[in-house]
N, C-alpha and C. Protein backbone atom coordinates (compact mmCIF):
# COMPACT_ATOMS: atom_id res chain seq x y z
N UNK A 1 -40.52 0.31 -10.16
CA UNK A 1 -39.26 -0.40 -10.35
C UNK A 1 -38.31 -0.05 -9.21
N UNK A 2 -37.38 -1.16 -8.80
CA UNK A 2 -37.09 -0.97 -7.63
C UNK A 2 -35.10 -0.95 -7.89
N UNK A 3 -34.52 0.11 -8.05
CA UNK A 3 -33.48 0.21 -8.08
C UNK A 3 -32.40 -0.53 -6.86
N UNK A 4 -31.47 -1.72 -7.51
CA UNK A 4 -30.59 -2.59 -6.35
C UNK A 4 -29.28 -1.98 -7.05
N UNK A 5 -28.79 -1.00 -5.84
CA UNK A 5 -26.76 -0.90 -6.42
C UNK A 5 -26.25 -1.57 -5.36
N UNK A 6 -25.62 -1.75 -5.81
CA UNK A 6 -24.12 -2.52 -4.98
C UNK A 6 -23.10 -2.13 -4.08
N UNK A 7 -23.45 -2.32 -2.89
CA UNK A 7 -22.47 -1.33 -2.14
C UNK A 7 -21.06 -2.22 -1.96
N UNK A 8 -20.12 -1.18 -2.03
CA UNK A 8 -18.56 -1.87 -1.68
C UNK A 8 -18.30 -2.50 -0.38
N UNK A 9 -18.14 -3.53 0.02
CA UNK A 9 -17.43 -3.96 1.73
C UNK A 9 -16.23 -4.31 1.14
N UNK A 10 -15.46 -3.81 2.16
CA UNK A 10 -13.99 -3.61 2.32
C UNK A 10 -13.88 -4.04 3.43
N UNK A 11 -12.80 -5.24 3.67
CA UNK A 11 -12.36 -5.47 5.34
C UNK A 11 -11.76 -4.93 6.16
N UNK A 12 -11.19 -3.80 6.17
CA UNK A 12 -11.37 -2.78 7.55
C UNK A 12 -11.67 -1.39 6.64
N UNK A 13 -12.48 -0.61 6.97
CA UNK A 13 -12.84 0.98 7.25
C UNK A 13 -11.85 1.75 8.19
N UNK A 14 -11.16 2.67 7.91
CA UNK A 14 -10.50 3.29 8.40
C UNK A 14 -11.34 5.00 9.04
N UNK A 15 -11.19 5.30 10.51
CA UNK A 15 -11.77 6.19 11.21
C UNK A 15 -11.47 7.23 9.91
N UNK A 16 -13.24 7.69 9.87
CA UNK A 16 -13.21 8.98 9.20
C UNK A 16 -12.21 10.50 9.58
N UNK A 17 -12.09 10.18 10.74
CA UNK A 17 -11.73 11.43 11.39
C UNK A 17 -10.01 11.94 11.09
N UNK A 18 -9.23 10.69 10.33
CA UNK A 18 -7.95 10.76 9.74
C UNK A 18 -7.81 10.66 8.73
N UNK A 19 -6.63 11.39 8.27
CA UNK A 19 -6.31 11.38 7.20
C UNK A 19 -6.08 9.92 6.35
N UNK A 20 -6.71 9.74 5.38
CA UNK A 20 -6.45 8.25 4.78
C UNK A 20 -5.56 8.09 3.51
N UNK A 21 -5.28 7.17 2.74
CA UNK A 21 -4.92 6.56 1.54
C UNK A 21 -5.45 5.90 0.95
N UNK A 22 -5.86 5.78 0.13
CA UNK A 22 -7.06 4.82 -0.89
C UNK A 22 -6.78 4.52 -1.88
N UNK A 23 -7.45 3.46 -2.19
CA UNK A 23 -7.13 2.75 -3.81
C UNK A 23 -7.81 4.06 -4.79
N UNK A 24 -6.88 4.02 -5.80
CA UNK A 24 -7.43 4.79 -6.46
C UNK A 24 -8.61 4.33 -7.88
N UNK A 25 -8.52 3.15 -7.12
CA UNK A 25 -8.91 2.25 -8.88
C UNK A 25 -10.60 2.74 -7.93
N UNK A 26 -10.64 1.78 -6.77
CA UNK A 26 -11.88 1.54 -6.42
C UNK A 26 -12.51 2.00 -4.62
N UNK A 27 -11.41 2.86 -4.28
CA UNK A 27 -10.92 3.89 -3.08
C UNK A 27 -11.29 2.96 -1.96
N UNK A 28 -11.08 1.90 -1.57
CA UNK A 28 -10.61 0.72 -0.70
C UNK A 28 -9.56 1.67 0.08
N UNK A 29 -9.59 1.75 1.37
CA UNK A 29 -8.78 2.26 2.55
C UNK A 29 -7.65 1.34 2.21
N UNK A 30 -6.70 1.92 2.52
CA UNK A 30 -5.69 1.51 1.99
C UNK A 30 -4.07 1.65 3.70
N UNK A 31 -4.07 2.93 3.96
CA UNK A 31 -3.61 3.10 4.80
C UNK A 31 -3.74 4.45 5.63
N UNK A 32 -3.87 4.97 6.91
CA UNK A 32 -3.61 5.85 7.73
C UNK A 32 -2.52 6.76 7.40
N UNK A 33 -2.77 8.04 7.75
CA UNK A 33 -1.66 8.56 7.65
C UNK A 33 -0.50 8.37 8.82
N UNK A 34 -1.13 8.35 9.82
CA UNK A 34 0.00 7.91 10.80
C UNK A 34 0.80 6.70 10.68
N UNK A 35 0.63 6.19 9.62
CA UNK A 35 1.28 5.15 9.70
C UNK A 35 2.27 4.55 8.48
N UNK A 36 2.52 6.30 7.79
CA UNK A 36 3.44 6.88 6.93
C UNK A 36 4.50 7.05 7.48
N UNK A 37 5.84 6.11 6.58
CA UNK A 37 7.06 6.09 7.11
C UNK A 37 8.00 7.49 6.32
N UNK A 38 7.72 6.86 5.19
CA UNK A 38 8.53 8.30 4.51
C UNK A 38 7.96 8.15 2.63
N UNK A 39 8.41 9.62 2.54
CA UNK A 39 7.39 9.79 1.00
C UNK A 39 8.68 9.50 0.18
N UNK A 40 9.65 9.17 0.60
CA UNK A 40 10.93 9.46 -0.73
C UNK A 40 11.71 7.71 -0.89
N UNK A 41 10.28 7.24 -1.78
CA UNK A 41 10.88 6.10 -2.25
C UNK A 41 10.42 5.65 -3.83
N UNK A 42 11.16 4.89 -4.65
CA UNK A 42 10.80 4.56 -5.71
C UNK A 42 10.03 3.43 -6.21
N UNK A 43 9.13 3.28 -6.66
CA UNK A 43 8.72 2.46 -7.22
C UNK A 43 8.60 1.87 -8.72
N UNK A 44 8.14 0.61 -9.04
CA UNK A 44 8.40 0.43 -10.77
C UNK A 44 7.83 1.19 -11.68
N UNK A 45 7.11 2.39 -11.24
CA UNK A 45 6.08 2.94 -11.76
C UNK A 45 5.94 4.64 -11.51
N UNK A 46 7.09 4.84 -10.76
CA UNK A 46 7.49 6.17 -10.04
C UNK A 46 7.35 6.51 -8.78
N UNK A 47 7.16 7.65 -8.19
CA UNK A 47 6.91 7.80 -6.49
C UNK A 47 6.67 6.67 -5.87
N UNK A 48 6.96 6.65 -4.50
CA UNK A 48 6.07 5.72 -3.27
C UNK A 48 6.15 5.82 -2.31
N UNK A 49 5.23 5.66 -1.54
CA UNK A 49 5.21 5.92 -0.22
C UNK A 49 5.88 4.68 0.97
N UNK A 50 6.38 4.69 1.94
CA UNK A 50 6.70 3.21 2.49
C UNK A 50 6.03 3.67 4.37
N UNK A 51 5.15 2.35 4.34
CA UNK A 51 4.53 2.54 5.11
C UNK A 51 4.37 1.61 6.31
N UNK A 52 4.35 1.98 7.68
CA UNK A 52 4.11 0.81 8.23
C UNK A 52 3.52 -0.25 8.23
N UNK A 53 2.31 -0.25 8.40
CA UNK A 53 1.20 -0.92 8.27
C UNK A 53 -0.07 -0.25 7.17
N UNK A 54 -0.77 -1.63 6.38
CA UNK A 54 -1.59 -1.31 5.41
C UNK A 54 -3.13 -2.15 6.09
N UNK A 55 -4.05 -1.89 5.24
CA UNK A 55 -5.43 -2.49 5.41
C UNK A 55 -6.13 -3.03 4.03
N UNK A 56 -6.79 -3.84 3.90
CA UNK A 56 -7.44 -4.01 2.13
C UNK A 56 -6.13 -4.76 1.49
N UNK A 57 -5.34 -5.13 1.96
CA UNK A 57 -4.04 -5.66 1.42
C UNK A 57 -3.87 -7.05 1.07
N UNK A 58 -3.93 -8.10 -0.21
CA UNK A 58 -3.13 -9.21 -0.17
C UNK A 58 -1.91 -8.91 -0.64
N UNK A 59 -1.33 -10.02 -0.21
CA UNK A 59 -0.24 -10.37 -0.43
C UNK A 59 0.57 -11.84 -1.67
N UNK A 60 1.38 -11.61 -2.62
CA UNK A 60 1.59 -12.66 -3.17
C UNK A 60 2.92 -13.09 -2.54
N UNK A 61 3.93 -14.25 -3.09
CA UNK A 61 4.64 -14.97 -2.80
C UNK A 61 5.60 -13.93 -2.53
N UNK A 62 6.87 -14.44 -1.77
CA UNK A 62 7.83 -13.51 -1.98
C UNK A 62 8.91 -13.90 -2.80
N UNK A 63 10.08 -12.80 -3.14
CA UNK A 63 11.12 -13.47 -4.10
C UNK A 63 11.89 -12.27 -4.10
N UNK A 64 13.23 -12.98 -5.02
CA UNK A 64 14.41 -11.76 -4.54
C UNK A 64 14.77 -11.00 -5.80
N UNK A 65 14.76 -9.69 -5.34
CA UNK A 65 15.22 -8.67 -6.87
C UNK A 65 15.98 -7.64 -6.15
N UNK A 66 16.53 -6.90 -7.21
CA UNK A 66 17.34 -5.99 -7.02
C UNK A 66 17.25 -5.04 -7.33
N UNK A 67 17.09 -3.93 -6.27
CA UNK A 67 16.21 -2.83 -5.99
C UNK A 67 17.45 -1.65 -5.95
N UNK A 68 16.72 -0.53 -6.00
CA UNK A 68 17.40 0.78 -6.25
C UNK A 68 18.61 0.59 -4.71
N UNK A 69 18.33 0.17 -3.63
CA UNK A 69 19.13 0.12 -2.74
C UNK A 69 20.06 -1.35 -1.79
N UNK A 70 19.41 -1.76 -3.19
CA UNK A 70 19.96 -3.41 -2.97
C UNK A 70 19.15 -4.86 -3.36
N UNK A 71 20.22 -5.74 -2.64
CA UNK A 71 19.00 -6.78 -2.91
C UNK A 71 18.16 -7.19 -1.53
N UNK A 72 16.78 -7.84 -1.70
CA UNK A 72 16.02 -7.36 -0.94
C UNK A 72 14.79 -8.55 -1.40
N UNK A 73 14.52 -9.25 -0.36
CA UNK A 73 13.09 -10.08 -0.68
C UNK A 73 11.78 -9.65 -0.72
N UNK A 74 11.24 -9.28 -1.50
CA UNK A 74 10.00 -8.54 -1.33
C UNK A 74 8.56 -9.66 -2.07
N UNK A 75 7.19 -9.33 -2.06
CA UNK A 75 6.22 -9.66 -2.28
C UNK A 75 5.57 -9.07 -2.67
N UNK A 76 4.74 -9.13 -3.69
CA UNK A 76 3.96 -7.43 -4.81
C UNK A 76 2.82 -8.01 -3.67
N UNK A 77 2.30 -6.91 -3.55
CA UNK A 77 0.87 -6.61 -3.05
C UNK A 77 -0.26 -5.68 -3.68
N UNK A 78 -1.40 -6.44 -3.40
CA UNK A 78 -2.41 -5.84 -4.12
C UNK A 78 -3.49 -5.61 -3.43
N UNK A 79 -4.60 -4.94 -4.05
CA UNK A 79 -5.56 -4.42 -3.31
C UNK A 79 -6.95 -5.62 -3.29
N UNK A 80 -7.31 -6.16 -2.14
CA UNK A 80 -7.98 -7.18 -1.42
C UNK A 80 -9.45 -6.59 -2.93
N UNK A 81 -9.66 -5.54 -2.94
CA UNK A 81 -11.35 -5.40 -3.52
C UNK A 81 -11.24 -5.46 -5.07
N UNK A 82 -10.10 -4.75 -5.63
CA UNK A 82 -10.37 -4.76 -6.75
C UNK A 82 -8.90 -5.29 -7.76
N UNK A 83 -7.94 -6.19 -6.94
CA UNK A 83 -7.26 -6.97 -7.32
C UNK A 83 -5.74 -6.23 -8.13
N UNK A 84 -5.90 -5.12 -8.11
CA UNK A 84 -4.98 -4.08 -8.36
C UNK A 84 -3.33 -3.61 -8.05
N UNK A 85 -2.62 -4.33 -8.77
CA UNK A 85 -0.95 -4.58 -7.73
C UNK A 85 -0.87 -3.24 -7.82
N UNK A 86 -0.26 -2.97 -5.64
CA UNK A 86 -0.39 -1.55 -5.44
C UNK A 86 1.38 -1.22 -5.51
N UNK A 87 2.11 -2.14 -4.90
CA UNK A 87 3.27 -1.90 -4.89
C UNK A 87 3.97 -3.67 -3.89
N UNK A 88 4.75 -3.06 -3.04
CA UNK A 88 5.37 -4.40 -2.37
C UNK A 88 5.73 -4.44 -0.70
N UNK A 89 5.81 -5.81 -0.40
CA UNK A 89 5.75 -5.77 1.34
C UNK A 89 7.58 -6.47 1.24
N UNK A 90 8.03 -5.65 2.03
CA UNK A 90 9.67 -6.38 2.36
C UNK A 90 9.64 -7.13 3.02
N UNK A 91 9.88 -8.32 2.63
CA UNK A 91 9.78 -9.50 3.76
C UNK A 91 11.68 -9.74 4.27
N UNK A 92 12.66 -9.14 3.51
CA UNK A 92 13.66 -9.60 3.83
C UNK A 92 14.75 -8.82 3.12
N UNK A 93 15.82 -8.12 4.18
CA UNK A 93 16.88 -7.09 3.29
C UNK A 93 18.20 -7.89 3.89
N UNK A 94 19.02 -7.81 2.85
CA UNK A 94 20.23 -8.58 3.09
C UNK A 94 21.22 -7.94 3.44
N UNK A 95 21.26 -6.29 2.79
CA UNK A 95 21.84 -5.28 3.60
C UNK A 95 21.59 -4.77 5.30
N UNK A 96 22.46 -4.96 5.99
CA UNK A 96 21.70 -4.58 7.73
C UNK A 96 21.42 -2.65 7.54
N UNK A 97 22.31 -1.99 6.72
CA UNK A 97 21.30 -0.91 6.54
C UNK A 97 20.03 -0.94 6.00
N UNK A 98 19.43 -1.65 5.46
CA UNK A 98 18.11 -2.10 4.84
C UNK A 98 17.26 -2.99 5.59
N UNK A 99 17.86 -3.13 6.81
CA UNK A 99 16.72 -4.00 7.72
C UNK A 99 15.46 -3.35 8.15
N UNK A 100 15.69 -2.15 8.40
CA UNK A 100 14.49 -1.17 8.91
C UNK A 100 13.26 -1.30 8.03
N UNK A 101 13.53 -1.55 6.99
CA UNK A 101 12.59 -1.81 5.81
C UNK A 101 11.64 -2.58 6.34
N UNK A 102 12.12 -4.14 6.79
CA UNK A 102 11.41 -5.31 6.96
C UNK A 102 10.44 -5.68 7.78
N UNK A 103 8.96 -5.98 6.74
CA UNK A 103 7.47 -6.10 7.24
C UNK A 103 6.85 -4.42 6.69
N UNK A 104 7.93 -3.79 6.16
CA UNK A 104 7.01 -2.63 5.56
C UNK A 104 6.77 -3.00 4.32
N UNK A 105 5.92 -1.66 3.94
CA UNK A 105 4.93 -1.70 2.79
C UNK A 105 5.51 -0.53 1.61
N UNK A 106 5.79 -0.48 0.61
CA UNK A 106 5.52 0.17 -0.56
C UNK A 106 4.16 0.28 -1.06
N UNK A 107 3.84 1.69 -1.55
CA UNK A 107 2.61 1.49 -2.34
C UNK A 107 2.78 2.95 -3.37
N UNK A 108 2.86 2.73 -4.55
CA UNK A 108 3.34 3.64 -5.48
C UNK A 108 1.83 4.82 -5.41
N UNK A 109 2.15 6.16 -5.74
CA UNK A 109 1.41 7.20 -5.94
C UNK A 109 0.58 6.78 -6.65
N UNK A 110 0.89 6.25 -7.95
CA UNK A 110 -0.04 6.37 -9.46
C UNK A 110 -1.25 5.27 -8.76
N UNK A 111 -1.20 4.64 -7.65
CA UNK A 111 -2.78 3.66 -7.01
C UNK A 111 -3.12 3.80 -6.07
N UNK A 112 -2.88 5.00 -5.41
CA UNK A 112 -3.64 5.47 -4.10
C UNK A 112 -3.89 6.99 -4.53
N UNK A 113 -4.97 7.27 -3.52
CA UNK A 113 -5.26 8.81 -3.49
C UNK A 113 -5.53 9.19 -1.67
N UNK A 114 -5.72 9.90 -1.64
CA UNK A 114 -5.92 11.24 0.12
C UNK A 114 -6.81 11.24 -0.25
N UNK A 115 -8.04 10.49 1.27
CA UNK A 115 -9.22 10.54 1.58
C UNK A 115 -8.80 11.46 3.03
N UNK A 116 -10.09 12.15 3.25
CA UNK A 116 -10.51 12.53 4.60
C UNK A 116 -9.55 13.32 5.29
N UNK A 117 -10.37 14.92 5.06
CA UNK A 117 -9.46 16.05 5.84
C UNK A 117 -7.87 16.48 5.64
N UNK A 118 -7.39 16.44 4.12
CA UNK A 118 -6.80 16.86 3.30
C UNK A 118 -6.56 18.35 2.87
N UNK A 119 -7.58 18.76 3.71
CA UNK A 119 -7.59 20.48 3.27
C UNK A 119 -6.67 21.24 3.51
């Protein structure tokens, strides 16, 4: 009998050799550490990280709510493999102190985990 498992493809793999972020549902690369903006943000769900750039990422529509530091157009995003809303992409801050935000990423603690050289 000839055992068939299923291997995961994910559309980008992130270099082993850095520190990563991963889905925690189904550990889909998620983001680099270098490309960690800052750990001290909130999400609907507690902690989050806000990040430059992500990988494994869709994106839904955007729309406007009102967030711990204003109002702010954002888009929930989820994880490309296993469909999982990770947190949100700022598409648009109405505050000009809140512009720096815009084209970054939220992604709450409780759906990512630290892959690779964490020790």
């Amino acid at each position: 009998m000839v055992k068939v498992t299923k291997s995961k493809t994910f559309q980008a793999y992130l270099p082993n050799c850095h520190r990563t972020y991963s889905c925690v549902h189904c550990r889909a690369h998620l983001a680099n550490h270098d490309e960690l903006i800052s750990k001290s943000f909130q999400g609907s769900q507690g902690r989050a990280y806000l990040f430059n750039s992500v990988v494994n990422v869709g994106c839904g529509p955007a729309e406007e709510r009102v967030l711990l530091t204003g109002l702010h157009a954002v888009a929930d995003i989820y994880c490309e493999n296993c469909k999982t809303t990770l947190g949100w992409k700022y598409e648009h801050a109405f505050e000009s102190s809140q512009k720096y935000k815009e084209g970054k990423f939220i992604i709450e603690l409780a759906h990512m985990v630290k892959d690779n050289g964490w020790e």
